[in-house]
PDB file of N, CA and C in Angstrom:
ATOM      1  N   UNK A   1       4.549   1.579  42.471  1.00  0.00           N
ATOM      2  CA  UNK A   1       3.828   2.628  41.769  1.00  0.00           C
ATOM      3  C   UNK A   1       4.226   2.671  40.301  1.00  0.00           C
ATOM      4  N   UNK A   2       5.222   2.568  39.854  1.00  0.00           N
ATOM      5  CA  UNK A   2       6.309   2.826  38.727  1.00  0.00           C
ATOM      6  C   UNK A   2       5.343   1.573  37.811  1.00  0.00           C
ATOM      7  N   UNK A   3       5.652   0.287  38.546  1.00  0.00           N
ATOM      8  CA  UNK A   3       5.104  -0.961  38.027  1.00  0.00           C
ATOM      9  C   UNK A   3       3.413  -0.631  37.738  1.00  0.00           C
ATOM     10  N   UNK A   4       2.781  -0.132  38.732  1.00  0.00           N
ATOM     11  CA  UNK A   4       1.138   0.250  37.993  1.00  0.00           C
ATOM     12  C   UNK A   4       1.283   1.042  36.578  1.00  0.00           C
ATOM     13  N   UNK A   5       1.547   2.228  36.462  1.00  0.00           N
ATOM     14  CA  UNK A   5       1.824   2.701  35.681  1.00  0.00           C
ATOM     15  C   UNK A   5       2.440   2.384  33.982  1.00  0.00           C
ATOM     16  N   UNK A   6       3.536   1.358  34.251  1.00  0.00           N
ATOM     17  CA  UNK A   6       3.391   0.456  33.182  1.00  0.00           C
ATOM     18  C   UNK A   6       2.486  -0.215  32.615  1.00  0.00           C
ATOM     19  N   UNK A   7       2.199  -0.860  33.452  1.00  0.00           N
ATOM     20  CA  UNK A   7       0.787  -2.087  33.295  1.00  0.00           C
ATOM     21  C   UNK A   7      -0.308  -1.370  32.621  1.00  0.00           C
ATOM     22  N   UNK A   8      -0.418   0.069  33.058  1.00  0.00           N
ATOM     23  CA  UNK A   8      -2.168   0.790  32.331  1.00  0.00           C
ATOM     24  C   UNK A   8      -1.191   1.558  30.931  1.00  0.00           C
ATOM     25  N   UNK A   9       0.282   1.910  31.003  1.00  0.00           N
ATOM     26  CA  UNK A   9       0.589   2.347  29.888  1.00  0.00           C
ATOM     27  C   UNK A   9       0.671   0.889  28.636  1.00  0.00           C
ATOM     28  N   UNK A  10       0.552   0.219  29.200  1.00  0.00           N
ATOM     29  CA  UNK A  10       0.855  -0.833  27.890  1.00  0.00           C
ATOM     30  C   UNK A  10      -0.660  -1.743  27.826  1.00  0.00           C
ATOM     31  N   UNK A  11      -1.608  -1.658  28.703  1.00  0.00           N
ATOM     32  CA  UNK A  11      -3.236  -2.063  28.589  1.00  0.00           C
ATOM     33  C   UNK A  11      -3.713  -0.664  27.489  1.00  0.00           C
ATOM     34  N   UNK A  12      -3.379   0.466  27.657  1.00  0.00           N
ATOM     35  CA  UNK A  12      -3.814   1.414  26.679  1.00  0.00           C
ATOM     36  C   UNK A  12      -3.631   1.205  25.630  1.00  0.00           C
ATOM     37  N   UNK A  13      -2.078   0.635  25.282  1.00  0.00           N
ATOM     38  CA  UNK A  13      -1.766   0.436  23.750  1.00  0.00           C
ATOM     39  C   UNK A  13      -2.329  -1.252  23.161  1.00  0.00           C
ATOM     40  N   UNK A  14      -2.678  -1.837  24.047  1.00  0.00           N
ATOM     41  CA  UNK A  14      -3.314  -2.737  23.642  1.00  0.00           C
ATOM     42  C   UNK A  14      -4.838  -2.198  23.066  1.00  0.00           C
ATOM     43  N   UNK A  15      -5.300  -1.747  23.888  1.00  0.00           N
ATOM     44  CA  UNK A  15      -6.643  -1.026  23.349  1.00  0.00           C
ATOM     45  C   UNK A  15      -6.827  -0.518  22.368  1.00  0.00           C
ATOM     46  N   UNK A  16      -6.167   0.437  22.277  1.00  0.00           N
ATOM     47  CA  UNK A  16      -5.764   1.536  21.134  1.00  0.00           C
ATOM     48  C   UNK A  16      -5.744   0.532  19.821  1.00  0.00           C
ATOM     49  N   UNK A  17      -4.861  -0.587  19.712  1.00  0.00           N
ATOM     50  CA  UNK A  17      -4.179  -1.172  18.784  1.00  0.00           C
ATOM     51  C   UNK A  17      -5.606  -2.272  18.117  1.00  0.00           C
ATOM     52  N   UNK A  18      -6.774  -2.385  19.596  1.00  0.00           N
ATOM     53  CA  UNK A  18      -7.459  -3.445  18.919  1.00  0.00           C
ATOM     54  C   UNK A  18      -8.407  -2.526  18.272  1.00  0.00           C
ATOM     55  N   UNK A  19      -8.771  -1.120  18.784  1.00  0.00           N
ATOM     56  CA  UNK A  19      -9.647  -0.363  18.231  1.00  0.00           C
ATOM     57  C   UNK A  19      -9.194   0.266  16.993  1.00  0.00           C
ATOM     58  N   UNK A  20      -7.828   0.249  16.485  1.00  0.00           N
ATOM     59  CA  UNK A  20      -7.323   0.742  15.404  1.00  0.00           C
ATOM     60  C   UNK A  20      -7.388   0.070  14.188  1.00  0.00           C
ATOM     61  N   UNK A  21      -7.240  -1.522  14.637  1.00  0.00           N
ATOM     62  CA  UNK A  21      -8.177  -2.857  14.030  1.00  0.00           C
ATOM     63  C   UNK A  21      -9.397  -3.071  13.541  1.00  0.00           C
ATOM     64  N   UNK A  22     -10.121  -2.480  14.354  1.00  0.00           N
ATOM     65  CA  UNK A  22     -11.210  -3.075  14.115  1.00  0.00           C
ATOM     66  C   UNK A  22     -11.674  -1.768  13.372  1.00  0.00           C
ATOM     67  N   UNK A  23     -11.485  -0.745  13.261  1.00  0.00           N
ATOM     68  CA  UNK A  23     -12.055   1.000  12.767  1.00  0.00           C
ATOM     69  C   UNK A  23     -11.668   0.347  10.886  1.00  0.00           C
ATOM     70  N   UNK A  24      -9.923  -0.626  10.580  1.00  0.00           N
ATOM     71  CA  UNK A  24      -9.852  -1.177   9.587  1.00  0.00           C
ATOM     72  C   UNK A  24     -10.213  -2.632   8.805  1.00  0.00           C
ATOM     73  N   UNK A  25     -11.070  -3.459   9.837  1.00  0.00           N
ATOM     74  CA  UNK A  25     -11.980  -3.955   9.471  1.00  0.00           C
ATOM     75  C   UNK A  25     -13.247  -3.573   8.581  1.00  0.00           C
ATOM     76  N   UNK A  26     -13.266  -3.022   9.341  1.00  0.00           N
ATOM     77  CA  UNK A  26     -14.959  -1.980   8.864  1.00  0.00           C
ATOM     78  C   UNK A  26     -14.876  -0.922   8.557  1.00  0.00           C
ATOM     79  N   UNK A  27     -13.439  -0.703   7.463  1.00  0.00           N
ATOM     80  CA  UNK A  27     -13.597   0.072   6.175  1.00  0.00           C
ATOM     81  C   UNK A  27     -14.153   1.447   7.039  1.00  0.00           C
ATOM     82  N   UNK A  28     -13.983   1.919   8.303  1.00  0.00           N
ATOM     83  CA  UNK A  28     -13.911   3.240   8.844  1.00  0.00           C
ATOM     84  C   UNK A  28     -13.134   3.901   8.293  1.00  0.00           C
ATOM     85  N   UNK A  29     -11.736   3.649   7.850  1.00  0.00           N
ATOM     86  CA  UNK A  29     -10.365   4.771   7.354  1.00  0.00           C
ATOM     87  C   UNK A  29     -11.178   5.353   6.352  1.00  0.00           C
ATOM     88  N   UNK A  30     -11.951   4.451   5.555  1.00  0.00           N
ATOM     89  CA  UNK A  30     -12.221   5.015   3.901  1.00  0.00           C
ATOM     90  C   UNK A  30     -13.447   6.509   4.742  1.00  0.00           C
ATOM     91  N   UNK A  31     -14.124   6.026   5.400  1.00  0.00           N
ATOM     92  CA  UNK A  31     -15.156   7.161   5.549  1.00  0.00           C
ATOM     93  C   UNK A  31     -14.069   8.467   5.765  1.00  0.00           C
ATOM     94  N   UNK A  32     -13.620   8.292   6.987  1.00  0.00           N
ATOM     95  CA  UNK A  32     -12.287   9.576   7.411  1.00  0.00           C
ATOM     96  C   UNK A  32     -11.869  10.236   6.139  1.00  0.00           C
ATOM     97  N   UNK A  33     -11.249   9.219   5.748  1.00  0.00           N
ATOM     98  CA  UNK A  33     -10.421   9.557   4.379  1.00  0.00           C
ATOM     99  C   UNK A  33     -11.289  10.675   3.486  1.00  0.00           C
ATOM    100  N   UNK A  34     -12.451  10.084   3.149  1.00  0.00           N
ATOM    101  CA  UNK A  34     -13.475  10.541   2.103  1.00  0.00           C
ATOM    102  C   UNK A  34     -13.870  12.029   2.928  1.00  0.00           C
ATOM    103  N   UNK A  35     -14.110  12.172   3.732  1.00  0.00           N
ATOM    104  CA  UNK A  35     -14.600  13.201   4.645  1.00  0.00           C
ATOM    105  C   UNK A  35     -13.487  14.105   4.484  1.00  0.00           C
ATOM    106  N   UNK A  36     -12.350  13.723   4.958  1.00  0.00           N
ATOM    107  CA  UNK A  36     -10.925  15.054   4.844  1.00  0.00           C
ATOM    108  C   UNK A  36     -10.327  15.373   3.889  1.00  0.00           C
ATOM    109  N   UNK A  37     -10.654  14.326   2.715  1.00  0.00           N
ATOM    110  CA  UNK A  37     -10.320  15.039   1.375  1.00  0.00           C
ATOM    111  C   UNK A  37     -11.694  16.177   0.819  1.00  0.00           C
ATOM    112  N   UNK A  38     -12.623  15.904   1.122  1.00  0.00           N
ATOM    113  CA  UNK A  38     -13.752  16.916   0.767  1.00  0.00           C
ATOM    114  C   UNK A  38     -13.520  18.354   1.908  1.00  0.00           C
ATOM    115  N   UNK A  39     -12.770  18.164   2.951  1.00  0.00           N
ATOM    116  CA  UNK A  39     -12.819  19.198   4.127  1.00  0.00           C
ATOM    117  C   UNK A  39     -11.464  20.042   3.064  1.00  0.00           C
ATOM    118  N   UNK A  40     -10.218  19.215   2.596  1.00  0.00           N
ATOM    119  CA  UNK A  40      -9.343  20.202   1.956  1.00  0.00           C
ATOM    120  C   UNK A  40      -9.630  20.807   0.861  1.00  0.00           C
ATOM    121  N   UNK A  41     -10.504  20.273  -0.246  1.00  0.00           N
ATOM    122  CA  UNK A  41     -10.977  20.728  -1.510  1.00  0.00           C
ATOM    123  C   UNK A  41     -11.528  21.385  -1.118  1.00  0.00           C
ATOM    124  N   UNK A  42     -12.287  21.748  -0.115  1.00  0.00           N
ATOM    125  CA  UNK A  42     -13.170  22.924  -0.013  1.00  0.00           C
ATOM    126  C   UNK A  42     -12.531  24.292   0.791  1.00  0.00           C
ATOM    127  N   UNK A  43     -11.299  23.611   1.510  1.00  0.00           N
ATOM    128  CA  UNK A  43     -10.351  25.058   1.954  1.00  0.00           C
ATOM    129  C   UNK A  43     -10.279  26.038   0.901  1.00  0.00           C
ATOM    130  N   UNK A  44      -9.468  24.647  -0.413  1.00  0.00           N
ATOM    131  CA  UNK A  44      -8.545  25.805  -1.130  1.00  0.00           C
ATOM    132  C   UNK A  44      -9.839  25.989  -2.285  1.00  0.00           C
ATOM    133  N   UNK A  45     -10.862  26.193  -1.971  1.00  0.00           N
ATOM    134  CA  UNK A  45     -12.103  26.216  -3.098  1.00  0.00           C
ATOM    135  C   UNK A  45     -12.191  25.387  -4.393  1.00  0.00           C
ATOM    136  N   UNK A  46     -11.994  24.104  -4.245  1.00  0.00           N
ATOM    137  CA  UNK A  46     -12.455  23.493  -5.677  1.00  0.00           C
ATOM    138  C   UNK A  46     -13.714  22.382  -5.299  1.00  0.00           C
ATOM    139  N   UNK A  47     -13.892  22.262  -3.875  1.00  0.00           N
ATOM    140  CA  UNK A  47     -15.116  21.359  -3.857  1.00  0.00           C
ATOM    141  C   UNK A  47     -16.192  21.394  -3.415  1.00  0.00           C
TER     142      UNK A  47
END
């Protein structure tokens, strides 16, 4: 049981790691990025 459990905890971080890849392939961070700096300028009212 112990041994399944490994196996899907470390297939997750494989996943995780290729989808975290590929989101910085294709220049995804910059959208995020661009999006949550306009979400804080507009907290503290300058945007």
């Amino acid at each position: 049981m112990a041994k399944n459990k490994r196996i899907i905890q470390w297939a997750l971080l494989a996943v995780s790691v290729v989808l975290i890849a590929a989101g910085f392939i294709d220049n995804g961070f910059r959208e995020v990025m661009t999006k949550a700096v306009m979400i804080c300028l507009e907290c503290i009212g300058i945007g």
